[in-house]
N, C-alpha and C. Protein backbone atom coordinates (compact mmCIF):
# COMPACT_ATOMS: atom_id res chain seq x y z
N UNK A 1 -120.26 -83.00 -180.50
CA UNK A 1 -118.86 -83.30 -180.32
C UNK A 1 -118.63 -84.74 -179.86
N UNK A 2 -119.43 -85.60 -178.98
CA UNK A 2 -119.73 -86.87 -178.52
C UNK A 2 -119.22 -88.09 -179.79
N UNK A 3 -120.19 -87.89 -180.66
CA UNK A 3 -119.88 -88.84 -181.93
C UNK A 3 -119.16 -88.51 -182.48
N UNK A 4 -118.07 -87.27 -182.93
CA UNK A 4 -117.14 -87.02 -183.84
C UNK A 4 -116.68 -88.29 -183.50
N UNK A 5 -116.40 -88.59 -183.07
CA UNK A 5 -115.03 -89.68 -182.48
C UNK A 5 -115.64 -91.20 -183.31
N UNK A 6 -116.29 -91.19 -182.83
CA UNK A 6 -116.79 -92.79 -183.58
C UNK A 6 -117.13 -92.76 -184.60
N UNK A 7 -117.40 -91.54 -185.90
CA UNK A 7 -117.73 -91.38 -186.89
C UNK A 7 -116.56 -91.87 -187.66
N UNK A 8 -115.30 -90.94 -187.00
CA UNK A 8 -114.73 -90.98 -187.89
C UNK A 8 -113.18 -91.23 -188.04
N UNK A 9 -113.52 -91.89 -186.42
CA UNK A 9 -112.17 -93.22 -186.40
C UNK A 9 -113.08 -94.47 -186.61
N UNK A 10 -114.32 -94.52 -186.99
CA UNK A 10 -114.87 -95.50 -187.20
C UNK A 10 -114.53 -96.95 -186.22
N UNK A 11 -115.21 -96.20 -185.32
CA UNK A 11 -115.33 -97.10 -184.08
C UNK A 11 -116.67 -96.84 -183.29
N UNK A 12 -116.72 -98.40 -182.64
CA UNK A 12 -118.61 -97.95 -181.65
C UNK A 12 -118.62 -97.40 -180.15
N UNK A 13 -119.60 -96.87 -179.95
CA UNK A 13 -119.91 -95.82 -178.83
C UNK A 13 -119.27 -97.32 -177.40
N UNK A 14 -118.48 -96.20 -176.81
CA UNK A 14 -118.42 -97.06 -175.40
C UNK A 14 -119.40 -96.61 -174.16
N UNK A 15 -120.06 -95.59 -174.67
CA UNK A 15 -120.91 -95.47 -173.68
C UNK A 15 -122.55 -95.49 -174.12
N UNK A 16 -123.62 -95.01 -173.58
CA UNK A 16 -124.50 -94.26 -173.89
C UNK A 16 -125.05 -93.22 -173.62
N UNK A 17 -125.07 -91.86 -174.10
CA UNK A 17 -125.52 -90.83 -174.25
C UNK A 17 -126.48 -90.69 -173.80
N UNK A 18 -126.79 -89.08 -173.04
CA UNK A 18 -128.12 -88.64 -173.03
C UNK A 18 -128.18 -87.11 -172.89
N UNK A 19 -129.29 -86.54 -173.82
CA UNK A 19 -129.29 -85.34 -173.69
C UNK A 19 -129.78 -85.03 -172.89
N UNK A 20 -129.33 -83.60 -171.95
CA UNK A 20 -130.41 -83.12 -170.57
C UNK A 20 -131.13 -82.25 -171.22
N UNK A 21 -131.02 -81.34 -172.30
CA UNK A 21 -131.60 -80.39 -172.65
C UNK A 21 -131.64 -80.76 -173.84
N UNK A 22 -132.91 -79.45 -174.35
CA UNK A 22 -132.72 -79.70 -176.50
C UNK A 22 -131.50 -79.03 -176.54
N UNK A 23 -131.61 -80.12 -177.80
CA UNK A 23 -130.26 -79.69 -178.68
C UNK A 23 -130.29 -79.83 -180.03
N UNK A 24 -129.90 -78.91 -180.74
CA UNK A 24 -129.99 -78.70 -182.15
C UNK A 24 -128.73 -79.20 -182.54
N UNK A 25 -129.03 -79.70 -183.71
CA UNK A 25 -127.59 -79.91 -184.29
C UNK A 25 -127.33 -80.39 -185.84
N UNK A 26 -126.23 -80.98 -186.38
CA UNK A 26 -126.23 -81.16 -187.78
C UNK A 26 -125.44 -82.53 -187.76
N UNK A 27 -125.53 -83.38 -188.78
CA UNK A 27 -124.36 -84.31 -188.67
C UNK A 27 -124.00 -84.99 -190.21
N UNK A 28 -123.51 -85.47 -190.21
CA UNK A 28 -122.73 -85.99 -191.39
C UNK A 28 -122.48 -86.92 -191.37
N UNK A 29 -122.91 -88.18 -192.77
CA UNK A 29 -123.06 -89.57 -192.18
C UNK A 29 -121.59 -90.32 -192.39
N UNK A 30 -121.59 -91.27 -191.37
CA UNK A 30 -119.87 -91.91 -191.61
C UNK A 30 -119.39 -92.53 -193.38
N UNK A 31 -120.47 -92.77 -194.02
CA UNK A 31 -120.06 -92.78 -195.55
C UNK A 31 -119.85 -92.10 -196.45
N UNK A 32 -120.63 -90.62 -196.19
CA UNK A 32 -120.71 -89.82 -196.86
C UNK A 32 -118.97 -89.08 -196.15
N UNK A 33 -118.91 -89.24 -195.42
CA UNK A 33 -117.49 -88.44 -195.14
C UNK A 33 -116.15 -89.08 -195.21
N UNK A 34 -116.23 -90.64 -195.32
CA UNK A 34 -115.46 -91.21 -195.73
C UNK A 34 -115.13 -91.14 -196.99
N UNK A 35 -116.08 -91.56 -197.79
CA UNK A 35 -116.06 -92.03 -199.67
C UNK A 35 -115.97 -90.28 -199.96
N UNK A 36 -116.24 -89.23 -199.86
CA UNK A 36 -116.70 -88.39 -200.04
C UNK A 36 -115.63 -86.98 -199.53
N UNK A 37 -115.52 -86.52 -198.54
CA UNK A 37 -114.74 -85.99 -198.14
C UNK A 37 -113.30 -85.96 -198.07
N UNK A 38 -112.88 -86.84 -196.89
CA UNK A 38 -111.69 -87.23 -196.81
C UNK A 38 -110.77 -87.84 -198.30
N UNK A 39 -111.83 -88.37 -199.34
CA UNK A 39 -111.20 -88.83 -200.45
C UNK A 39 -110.96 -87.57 -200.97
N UNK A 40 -111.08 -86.35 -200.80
CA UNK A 40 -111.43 -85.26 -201.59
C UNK A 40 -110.07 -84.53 -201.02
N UNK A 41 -110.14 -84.48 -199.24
CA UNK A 41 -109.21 -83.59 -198.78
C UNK A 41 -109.14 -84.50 -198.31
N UNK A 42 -107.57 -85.18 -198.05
CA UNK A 42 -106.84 -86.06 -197.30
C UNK A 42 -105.95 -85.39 -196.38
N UNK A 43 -105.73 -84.45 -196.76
CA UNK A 43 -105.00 -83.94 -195.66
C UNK A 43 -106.08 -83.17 -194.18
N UNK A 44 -106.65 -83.02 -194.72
CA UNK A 44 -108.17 -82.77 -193.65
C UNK A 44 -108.28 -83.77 -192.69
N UNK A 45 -108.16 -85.07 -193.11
CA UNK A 45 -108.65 -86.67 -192.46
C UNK A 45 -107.67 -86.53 -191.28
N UNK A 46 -106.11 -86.43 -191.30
CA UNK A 46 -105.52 -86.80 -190.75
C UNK A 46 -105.74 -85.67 -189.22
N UNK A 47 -105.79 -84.34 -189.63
CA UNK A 47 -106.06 -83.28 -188.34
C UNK A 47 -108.21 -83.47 -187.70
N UNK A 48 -108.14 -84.33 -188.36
CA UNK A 48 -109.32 -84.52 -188.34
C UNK A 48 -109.48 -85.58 -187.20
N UNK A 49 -108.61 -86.55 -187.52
CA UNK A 49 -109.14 -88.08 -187.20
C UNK A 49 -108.14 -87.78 -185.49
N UNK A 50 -106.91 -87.47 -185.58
CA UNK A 50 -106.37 -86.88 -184.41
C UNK A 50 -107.09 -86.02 -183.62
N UNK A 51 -107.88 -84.77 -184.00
CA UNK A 51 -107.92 -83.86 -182.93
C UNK A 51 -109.61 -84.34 -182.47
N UNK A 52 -109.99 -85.26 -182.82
CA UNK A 52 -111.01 -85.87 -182.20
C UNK A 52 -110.82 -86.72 -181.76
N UNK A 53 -110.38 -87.96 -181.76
CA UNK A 53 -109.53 -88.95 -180.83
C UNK A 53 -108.97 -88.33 -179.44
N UNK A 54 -108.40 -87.32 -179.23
CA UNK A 54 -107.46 -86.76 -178.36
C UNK A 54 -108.60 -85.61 -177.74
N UNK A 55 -109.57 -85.27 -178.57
CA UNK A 55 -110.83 -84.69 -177.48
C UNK A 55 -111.39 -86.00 -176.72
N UNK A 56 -111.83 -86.82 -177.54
CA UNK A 56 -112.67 -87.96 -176.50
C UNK A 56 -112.50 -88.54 -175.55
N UNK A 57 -110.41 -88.97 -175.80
CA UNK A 57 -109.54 -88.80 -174.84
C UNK A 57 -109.57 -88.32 -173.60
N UNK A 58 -108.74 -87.22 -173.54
CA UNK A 58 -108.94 -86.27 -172.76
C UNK A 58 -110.60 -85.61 -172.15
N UNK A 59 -111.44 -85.63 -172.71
CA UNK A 59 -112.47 -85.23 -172.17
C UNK A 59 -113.75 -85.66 -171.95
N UNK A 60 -113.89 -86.77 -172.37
CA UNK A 60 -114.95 -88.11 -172.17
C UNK A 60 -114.64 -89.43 -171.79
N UNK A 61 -113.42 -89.93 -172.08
CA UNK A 61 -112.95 -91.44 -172.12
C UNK A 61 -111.81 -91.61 -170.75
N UNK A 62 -111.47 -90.58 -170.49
CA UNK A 62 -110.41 -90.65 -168.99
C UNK A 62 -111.42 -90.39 -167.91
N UNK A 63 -112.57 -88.97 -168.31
CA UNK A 63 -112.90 -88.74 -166.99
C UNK A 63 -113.77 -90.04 -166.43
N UNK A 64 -114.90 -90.60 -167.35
CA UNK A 64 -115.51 -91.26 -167.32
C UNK A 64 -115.13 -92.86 -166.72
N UNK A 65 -114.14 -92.92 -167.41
CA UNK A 65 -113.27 -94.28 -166.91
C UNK A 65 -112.82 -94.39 -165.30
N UNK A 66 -111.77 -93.28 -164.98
CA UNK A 66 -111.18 -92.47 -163.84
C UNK A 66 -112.92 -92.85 -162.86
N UNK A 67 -114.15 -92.57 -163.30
CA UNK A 67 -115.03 -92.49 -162.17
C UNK A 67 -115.64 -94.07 -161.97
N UNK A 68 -115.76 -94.34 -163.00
CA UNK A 68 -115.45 -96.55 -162.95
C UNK A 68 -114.91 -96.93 -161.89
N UNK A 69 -114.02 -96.62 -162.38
CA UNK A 69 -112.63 -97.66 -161.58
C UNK A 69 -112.99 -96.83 -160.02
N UNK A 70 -113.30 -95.79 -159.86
CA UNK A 70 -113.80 -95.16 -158.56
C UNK A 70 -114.34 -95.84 -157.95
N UNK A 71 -115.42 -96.24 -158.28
CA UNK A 71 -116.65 -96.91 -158.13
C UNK A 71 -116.97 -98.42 -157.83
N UNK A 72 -116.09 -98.85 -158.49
CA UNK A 72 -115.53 -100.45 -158.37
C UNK A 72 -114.90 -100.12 -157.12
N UNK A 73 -114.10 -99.39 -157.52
CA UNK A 73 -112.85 -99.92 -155.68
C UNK A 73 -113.70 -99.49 -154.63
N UNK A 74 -114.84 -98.51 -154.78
CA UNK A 74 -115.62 -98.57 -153.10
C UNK A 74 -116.58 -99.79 -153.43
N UNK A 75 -117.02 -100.07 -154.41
CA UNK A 75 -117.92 -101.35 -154.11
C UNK A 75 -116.68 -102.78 -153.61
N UNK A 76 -115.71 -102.74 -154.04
CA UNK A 76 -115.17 -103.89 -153.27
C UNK A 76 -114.49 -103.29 -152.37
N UNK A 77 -114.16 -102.35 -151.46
CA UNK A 77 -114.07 -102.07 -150.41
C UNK A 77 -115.41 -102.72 -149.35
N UNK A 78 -116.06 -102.30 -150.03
CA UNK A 78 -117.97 -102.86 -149.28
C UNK A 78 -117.71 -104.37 -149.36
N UNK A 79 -117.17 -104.96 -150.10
CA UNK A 79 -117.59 -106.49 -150.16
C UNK A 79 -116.66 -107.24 -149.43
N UNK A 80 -116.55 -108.53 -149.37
CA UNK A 80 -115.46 -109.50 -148.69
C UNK A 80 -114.42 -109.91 -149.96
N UNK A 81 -113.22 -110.72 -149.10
CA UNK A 81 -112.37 -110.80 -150.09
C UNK A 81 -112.71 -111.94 -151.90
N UNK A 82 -113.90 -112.51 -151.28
CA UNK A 82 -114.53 -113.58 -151.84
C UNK A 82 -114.89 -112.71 -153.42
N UNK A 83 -115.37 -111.66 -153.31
CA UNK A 83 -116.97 -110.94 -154.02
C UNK A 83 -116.31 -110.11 -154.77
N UNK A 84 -115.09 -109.75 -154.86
CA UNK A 84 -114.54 -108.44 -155.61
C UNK A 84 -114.98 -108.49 -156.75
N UNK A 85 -114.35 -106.89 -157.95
CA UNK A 85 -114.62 -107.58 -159.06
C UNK A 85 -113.20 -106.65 -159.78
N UNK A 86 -112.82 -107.50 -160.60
CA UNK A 86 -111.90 -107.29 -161.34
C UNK A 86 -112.48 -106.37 -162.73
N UNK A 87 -111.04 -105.53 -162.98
CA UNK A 87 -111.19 -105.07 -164.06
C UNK A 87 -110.48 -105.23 -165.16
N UNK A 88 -111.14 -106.07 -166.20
CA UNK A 88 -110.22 -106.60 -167.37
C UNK A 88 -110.75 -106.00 -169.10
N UNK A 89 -109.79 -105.18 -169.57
CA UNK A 89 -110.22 -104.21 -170.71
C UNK A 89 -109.32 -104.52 -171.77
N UNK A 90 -110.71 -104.43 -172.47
CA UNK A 90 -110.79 -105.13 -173.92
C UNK A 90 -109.31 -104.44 -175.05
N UNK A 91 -109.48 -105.13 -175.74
CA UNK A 91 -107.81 -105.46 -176.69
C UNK A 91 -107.94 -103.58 -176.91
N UNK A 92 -109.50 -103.37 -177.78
CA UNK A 92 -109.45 -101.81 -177.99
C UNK A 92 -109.67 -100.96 -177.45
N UNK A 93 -109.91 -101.16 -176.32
CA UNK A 93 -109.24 -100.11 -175.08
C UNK A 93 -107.86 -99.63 -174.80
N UNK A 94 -107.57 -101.14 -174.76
CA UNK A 94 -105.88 -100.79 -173.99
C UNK A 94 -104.91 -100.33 -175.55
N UNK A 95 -105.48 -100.40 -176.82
CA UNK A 95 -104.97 -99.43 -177.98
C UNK A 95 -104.94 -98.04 -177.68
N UNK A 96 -106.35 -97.37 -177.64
CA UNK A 96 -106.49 -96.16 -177.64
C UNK A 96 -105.82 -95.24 -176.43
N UNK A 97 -106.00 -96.08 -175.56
CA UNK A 97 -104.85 -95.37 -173.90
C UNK A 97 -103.43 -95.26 -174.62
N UNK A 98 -102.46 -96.01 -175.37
CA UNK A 98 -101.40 -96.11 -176.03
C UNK A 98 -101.13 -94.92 -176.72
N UNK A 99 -101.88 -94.40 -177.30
CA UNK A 99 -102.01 -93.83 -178.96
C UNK A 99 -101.86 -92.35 -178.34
């Protein structure tokens, strides 16, 4: 469920992954489902390209972020006013928060 999202809004991983356990699985390559699929069923693409965006959203890309920005504000809590660190996010970030 991790890569739906970057497959096939065709965009790159903001994080990196790791499995704790095996895991089996299947996948489908981003060309073959582009040229291939979606050209086939277009109306597929669109409930497609939404309800994975809005999982990664909601369930990888807020929580994950939400624990960042956590993390930053106790490390510059720890530091002097000199040492902070700012948080400044990239053009396609501040898209996908929008959307």
């Amino acid at each position: 469920m991790i890569g739906d999202h970057y497959v096939v809004n065709k965009s790159h991983s903001h994080f990196i992954y790791i499995a704790l356990e095996l895991t089996v699985g299947f996948a489908l390559t981003r060309s073959f489902l582009h040229d291939y699929i979606f050209v086939k069923y277009p109306d597929i693409e669109v409930r497609i390209k939404g309800s994975t965006f809005n999982y990664f959203k909601n369930f990888i890309f807020r929580p994950i972020d939400e624990h960042r920005k956590k993390e930053i504000e106790m490390m510059n809590v720890k530091r002097n006013i000199y040492r902070q660190i700012d948080i400044k996010q990239n053009h396609e970030t501040k898209n996908q928060k929008s959307v």
